[in-house]
Protein backbone atom coordinates (compact mmCIF):
# COMPACT_ATOMS: atom_id res chain seq x y z
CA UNK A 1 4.82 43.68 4.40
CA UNK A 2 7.70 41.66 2.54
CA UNK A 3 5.53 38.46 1.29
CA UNK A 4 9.07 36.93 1.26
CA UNK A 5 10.24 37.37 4.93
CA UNK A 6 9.65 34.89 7.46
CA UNK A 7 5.85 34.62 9.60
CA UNK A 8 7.97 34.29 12.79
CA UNK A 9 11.13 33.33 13.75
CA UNK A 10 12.46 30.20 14.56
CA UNK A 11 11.73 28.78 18.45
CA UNK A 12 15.15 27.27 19.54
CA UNK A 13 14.67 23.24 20.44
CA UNK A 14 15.40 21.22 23.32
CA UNK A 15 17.96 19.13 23.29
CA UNK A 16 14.92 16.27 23.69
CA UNK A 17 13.08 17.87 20.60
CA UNK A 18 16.20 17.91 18.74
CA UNK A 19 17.32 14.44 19.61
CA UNK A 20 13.64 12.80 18.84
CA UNK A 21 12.52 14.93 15.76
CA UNK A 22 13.49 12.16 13.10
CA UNK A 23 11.75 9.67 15.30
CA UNK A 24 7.98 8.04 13.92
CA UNK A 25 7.85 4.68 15.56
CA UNK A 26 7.48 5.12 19.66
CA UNK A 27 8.13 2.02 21.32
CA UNK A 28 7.16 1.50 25.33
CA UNK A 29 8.09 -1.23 27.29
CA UNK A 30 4.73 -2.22 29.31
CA UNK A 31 5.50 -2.64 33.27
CA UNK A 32 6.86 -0.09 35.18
CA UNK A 33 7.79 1.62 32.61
CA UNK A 34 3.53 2.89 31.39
CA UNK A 35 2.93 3.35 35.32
CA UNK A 36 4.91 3.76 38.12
CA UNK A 37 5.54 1.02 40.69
CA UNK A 38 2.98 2.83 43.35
CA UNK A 39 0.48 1.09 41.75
CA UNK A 40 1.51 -2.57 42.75
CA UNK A 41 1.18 -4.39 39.78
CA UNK A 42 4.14 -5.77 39.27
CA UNK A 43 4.84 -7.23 43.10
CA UNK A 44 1.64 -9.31 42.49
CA UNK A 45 3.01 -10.89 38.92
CA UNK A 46 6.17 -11.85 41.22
CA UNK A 47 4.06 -13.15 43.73
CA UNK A 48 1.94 -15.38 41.04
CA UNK A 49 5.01 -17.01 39.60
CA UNK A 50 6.82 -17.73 43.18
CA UNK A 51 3.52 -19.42 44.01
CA UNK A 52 3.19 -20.89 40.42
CA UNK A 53 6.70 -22.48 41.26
CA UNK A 54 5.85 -23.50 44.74
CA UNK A 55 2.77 -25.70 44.02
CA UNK A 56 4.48 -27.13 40.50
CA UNK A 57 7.19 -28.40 42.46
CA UNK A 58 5.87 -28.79 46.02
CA UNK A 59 8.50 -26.29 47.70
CA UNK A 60 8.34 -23.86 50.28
CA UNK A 61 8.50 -20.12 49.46
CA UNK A 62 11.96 -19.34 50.05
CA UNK A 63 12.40 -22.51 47.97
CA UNK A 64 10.28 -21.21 44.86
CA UNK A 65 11.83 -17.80 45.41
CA UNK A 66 15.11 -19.04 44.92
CA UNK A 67 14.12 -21.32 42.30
CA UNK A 68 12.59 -18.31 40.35
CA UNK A 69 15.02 -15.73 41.11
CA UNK A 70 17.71 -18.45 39.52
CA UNK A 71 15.46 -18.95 36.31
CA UNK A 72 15.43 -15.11 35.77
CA UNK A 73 19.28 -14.81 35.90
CA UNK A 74 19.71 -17.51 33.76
CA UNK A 75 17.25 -17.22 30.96
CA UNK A 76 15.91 -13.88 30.92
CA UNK A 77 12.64 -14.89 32.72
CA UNK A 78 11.18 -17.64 35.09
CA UNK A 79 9.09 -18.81 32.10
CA UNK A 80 11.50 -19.46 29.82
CA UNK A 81 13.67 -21.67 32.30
CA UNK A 82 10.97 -23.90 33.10
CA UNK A 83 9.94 -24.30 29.92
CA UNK A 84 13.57 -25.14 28.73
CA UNK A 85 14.46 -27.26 31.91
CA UNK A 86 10.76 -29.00 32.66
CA UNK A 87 8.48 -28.33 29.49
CA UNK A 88 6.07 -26.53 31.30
CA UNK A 89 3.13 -24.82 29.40
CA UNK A 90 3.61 -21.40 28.70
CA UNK A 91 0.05 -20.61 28.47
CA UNK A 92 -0.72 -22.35 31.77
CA UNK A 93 2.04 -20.12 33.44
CA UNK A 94 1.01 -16.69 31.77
CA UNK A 95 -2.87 -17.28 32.77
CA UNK A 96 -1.58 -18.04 36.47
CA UNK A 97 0.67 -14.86 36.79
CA UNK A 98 -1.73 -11.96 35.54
CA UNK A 99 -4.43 -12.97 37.79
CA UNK A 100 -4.18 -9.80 39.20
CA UNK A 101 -6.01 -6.96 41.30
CA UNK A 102 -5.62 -3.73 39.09
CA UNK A 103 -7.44 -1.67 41.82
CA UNK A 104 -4.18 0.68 42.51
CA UNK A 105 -3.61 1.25 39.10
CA UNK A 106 -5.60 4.79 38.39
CA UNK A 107 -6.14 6.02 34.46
CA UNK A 108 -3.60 8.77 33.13
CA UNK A 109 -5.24 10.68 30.96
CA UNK A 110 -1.95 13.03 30.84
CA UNK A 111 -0.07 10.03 29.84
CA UNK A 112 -2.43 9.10 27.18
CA UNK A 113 -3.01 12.53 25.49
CA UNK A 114 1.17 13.10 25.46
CA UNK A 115 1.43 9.75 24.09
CA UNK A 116 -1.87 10.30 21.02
CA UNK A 117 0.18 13.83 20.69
CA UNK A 118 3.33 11.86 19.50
CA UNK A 119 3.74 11.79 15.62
CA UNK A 120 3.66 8.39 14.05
CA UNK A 121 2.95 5.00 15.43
CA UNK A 122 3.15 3.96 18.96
CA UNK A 123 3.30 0.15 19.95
CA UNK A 124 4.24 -1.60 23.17
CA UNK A 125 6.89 -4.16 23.50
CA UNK A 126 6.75 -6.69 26.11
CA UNK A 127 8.18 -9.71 28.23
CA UNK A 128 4.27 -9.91 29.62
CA UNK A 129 1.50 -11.67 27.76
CA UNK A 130 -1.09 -9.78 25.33
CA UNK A 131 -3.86 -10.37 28.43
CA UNK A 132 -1.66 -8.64 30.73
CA UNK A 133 -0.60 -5.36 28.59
CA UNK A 134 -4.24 -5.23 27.42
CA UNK A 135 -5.69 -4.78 30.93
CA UNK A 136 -3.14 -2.52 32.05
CA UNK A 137 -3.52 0.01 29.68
CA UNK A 138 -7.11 -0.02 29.31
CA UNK A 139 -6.95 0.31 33.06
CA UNK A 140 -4.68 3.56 32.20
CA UNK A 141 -7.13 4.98 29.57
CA UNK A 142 -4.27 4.86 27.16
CA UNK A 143 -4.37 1.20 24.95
CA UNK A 144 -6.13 2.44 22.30
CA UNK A 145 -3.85 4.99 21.47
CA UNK A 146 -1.02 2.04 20.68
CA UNK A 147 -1.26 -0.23 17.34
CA UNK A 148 -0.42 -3.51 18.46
CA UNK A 149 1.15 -5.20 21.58
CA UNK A 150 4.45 -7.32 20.40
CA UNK A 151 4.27 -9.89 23.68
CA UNK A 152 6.85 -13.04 24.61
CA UNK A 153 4.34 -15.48 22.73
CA UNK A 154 4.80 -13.36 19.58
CA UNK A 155 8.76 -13.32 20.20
CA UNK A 156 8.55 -16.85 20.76
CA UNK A 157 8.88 -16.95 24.64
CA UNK A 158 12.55 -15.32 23.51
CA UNK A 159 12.77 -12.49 26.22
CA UNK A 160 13.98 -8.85 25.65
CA UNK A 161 17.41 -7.98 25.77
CA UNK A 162 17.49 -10.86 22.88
CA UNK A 163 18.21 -9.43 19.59
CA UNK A 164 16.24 -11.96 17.49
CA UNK A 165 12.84 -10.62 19.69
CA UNK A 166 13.87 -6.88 18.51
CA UNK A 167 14.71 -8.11 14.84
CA UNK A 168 10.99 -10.24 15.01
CA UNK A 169 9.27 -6.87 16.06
CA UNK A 170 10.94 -4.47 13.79
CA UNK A 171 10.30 -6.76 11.27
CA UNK A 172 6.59 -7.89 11.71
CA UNK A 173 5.91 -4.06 12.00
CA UNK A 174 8.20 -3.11 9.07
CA UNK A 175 10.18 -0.47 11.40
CA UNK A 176 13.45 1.13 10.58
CA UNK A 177 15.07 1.62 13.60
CA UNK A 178 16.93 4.82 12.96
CA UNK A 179 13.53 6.58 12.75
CA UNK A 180 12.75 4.79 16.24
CA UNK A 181 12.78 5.29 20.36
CA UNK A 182 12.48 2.68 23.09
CA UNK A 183 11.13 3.45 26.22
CA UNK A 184 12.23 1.07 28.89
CA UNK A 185 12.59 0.23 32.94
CA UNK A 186 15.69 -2.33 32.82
CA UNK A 187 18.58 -0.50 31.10
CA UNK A 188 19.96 -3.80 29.73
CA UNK A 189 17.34 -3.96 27.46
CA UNK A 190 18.42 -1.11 25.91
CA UNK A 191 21.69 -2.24 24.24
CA UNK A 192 20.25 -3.89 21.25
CA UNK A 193 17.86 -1.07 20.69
CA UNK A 194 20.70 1.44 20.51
CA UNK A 195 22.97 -0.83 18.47
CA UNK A 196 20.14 -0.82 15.90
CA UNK A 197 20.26 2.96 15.89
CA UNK A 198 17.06 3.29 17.98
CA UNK A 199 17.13 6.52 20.90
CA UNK A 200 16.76 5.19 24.04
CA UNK A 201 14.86 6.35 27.01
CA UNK A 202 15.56 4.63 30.87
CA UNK A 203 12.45 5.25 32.95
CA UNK A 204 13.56 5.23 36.62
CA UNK A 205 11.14 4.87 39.86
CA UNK A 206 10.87 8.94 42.00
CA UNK A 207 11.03 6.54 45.12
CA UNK A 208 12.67 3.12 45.52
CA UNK A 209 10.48 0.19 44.67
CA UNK A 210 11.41 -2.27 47.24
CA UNK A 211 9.87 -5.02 45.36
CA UNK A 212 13.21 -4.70 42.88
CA UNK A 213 16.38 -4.98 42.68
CA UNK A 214 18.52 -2.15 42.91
CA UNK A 215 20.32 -2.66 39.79
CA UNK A 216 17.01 -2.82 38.01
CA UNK A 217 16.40 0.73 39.13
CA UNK A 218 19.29 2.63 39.05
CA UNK A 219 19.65 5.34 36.95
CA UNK A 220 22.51 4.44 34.51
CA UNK A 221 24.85 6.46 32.66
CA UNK A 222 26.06 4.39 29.82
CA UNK A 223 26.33 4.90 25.59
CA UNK A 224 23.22 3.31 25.23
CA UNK A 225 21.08 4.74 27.47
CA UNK A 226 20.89 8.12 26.03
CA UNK A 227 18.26 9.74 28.48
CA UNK A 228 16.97 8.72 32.00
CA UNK A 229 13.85 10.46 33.45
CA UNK A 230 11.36 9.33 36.56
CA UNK A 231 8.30 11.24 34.58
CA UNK A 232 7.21 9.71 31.27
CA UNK A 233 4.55 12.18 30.88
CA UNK A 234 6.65 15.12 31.42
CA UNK A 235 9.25 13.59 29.18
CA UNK A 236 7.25 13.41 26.37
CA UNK A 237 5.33 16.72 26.30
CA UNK A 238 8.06 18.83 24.56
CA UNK A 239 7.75 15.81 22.10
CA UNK A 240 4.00 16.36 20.90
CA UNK A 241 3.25 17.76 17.80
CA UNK A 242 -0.04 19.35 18.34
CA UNK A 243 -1.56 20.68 14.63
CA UNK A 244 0.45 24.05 13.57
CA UNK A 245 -2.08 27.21 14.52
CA UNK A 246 -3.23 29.09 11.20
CA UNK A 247 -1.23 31.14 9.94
CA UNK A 248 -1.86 35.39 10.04
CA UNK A 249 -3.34 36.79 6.93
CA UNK A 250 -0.81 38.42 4.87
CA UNK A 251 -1.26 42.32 4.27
């Protein structure tokens, strides 16, 4: 046998595998982008602040919805309009919305071994509070696979698609985004990850979530969304890097 020639030849990539094999930092966005909307988690969060809204200021629910609805347009989320128009306490509001019932939400062990198989660090990324992304994903069997939880407290209630909360989390983590991928449900908070050089991944419901708006589910086709898939698991398989078998004995 020629000790020089190749073991085997090379396996042709993906176009995924090609596109993500510089990558070492995985970045996920926490709701719906870790589970899909089936499980109901994030119509009860909506719920929580409409009623957090209604009994602050005494309105009815259309009222509150409105109110809230209005708040996220304008700022990015409900919290950060109240606490720019009426001061209100974020902690107070965060505490009230993730009282939630986590009973739909089943563990993915499929999800968590494709995301331990990933090489480098994985960390999640968040408008939610450190409470909330911690019980979701030890509810999914999967939070101790990630390194740390970058929440709106630690962005200084600043939400995503704000480029000063990207710039505070690549920097607090020391990440260079050209070795990066962000894994996200709104595709506008993708355009400051791509600008920075990060790939970008849109995660899209199989089945219209009626508790959404449609433009927060639609699959976009844009320069900075550069895949869309409605299976995170199966998106990120061809991306593991299980350990290389041993090599054959040379003759």
């Amino acid at each position: 046998m020629n000790q020089n020639a190749p073991i085997s030849a090379a396996i042709p990539l993906l176009p995924e595998q090609a596109a993500f094999g510089h990558v070492d930092h995985w970045i996920f966005d926490l709701d719906n982008t870790l589970y899909s909307h089936e499980a109901k988690v994030w119509p009860q969060v909506d719920e929580r602040i409409t009623l957090f809204l209604s009994e602050l200021f005494g309105l009815d629910g259309l009222s509150s919805r409105a109110l809230q609805k209005y708040y996220y347009q304008r700022y990015g989320t409900t919290l950060k309009g109240l606490m720019e128009e009426h001061g209100v306490d974020p902690d107070d509001f965060l505490d009230f919305a993730h009282q939630i019932d986590l009973t739909l939400l089943d563990p993915n062990p499929d999800l968590g071994e494709a995301i331990a198989a990933l090489p480098g660090r994985k960390l999640i990324l968040t408008n939610g509070s450190r409470g909330h992304a911690e019980n979701v994903a030890g509810k999914l069997g999967i939070l101790h696979h990630f390194e740390d939880i970058f929440d709106i407290v630690a962005a200084g209630f600043l939400p995503k698609p704000e480029q000063a909360t990207y710039e505070a989390f690549l920097a607090k983590h020391a990440i260079d985004p050209a070795r990066a991928a962000m894994f996200e449900d709104i595709e506008k908070n993708l355009v400051v990850p791509s600008a920075l050089g990060m790939k970008t991944v849109l995660i899209v419901p199989r089945t219209p979530d009626p508790f959404r708006e449609a433009w927060e589910q639609t699959a976009v086709e844009a320069g900075h969304v550069h895949f869309v898939t409605d299976d995170l698991t199966g998106f990120l398989k061809p991306l593991m890097r299980p350990e290389p078998s041993p090599l054959p004995a040379l003759e």
